[in-house]
C-alpha atoms as a PDB file:
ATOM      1  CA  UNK A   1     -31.739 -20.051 -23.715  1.00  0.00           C
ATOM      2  CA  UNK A   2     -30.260 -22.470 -25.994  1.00  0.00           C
ATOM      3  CA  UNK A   3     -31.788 -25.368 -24.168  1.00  0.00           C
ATOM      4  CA  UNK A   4     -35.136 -24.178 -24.205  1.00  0.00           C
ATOM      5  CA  UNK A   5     -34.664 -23.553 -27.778  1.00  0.00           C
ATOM      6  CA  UNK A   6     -33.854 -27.316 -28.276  1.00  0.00           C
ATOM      7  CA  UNK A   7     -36.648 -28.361 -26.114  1.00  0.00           C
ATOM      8  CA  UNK A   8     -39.169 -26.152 -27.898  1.00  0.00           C
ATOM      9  CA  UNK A   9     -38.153 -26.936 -31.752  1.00  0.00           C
ATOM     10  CA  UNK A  10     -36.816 -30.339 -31.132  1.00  0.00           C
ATOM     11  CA  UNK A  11     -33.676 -28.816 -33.389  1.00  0.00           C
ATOM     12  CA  UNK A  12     -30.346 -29.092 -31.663  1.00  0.00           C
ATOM     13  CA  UNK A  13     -28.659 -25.420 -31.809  1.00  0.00           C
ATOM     14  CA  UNK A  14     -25.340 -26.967 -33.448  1.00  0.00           C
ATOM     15  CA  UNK A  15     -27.656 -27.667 -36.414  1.00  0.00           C
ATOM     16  CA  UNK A  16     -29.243 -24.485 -36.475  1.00  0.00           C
ATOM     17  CA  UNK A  17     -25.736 -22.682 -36.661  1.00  0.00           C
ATOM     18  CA  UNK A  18     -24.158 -25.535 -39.239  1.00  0.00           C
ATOM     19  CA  UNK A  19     -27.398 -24.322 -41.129  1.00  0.00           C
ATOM     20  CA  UNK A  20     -26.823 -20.612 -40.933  1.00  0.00           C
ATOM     21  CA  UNK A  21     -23.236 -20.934 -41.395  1.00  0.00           C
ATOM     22  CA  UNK A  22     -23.891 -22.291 -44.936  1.00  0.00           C
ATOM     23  CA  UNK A  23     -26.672 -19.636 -45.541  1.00  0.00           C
ATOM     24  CA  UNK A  24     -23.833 -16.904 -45.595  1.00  0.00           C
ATOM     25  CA  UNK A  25     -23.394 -15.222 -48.758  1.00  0.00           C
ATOM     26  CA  UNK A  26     -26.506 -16.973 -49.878  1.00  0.00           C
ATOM     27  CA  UNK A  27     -28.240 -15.673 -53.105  1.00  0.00           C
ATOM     28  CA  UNK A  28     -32.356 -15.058 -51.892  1.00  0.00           C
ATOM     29  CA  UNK A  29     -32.881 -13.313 -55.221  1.00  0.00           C
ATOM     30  CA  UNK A  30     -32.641 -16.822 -56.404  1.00  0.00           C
ATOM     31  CA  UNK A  31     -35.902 -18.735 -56.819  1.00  0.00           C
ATOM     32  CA  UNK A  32     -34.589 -22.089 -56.769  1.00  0.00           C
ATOM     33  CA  UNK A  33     -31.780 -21.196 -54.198  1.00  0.00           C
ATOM     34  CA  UNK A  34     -34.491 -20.279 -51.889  1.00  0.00           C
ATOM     35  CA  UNK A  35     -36.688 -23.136 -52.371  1.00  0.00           C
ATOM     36  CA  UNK A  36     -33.498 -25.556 -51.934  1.00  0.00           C
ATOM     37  CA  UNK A  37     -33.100 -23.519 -48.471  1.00  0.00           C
ATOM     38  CA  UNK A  38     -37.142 -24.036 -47.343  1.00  0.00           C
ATOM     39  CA  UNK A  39     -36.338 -27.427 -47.867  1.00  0.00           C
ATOM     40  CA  UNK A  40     -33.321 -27.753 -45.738  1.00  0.00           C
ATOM     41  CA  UNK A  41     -34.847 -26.060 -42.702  1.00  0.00           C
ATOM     42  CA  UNK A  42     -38.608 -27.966 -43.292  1.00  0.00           C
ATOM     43  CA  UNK A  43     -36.496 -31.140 -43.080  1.00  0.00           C
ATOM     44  CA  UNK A  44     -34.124 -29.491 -39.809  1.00  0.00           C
ATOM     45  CA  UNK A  45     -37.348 -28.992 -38.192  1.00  0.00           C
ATOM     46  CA  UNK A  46     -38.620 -32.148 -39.585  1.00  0.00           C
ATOM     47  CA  UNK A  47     -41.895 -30.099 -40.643  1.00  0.00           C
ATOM     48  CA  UNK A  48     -43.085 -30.850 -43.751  1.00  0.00           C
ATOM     49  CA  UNK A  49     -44.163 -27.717 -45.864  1.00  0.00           C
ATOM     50  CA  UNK A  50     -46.918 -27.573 -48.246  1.00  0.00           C
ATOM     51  CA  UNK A  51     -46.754 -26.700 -52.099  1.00  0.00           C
ATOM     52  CA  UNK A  52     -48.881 -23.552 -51.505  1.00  0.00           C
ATOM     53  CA  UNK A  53     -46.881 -22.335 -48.176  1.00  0.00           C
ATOM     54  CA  UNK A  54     -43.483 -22.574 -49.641  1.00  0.00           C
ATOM     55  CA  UNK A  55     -44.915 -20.316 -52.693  1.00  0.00           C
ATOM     56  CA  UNK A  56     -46.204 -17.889 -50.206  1.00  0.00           C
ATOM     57  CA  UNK A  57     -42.438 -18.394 -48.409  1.00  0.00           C
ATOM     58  CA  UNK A  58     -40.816 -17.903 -51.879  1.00  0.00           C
ATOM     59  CA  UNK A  59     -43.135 -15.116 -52.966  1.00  0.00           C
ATOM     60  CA  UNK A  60     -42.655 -12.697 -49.552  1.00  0.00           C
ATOM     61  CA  UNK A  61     -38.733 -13.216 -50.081  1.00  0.00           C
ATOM     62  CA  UNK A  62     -38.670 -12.352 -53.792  1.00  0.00           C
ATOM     63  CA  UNK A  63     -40.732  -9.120 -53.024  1.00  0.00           C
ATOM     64  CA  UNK A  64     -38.658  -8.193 -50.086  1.00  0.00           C
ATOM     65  CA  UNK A  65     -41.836  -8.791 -47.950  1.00  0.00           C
ATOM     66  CA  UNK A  66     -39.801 -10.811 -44.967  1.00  0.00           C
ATOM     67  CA  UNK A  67     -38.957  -8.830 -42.081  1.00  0.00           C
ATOM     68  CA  UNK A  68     -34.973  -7.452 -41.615  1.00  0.00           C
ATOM     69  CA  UNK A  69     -34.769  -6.880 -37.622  1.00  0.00           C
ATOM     70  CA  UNK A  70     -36.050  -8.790 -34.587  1.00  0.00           C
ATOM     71  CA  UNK A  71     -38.675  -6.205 -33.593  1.00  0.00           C
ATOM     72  CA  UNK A  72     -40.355  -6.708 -37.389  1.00  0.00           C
ATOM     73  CA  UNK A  73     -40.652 -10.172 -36.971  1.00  0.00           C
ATOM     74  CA  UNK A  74     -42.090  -9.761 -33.401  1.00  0.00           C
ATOM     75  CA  UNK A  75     -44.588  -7.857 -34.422  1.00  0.00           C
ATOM     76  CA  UNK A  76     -45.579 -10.192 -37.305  1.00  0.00           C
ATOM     77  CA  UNK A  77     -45.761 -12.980 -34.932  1.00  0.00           C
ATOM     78  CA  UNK A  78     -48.411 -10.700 -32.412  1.00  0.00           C
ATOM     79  CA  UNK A  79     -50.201  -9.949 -35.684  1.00  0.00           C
ATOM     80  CA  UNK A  80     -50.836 -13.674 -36.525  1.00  0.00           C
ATOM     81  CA  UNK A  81     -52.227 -14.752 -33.216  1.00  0.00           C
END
């Protein structure tokens, strides 16, 4: 799983979990916190996000419109394509 992960994203999993390690604890009622943690990923990823996307990203989070469990966030995905 974690290999097709790497091959898909390009993102080696040790990154991803040095990444989520840090996020622990994290404060995402914190504008700036969460903008400094778009950034982090968008450069993981080495995906470049736009001004206007990572308002939208900051915006859902503030408003506690992101998804909490896997089967939310599946059904977002199915909703987008």
């Amino acid at each position: 799983m974690f290999d097709n992960f790497e091959k898909k994203t390009g993102v080696k999993m040790d990154e991803v979990m040095k990444l989520a390690q840090s996020l622990q604890g994290t404060n995402f009622k914190d504008e700036k916190t969460i903008r400094n943690v778009i950034n982090k990923v968008s450069k993981l990823a080495n995906k470049p996000v736009s001004k206007s996307k990572e308002d939208m990203i900051v915006n859902a989070i503030l408003n506690d419109k992101v998804p909490k469990d896997l089967s939310s966030i599946e059904k977002m995905i199915k909703k987008k394509r």
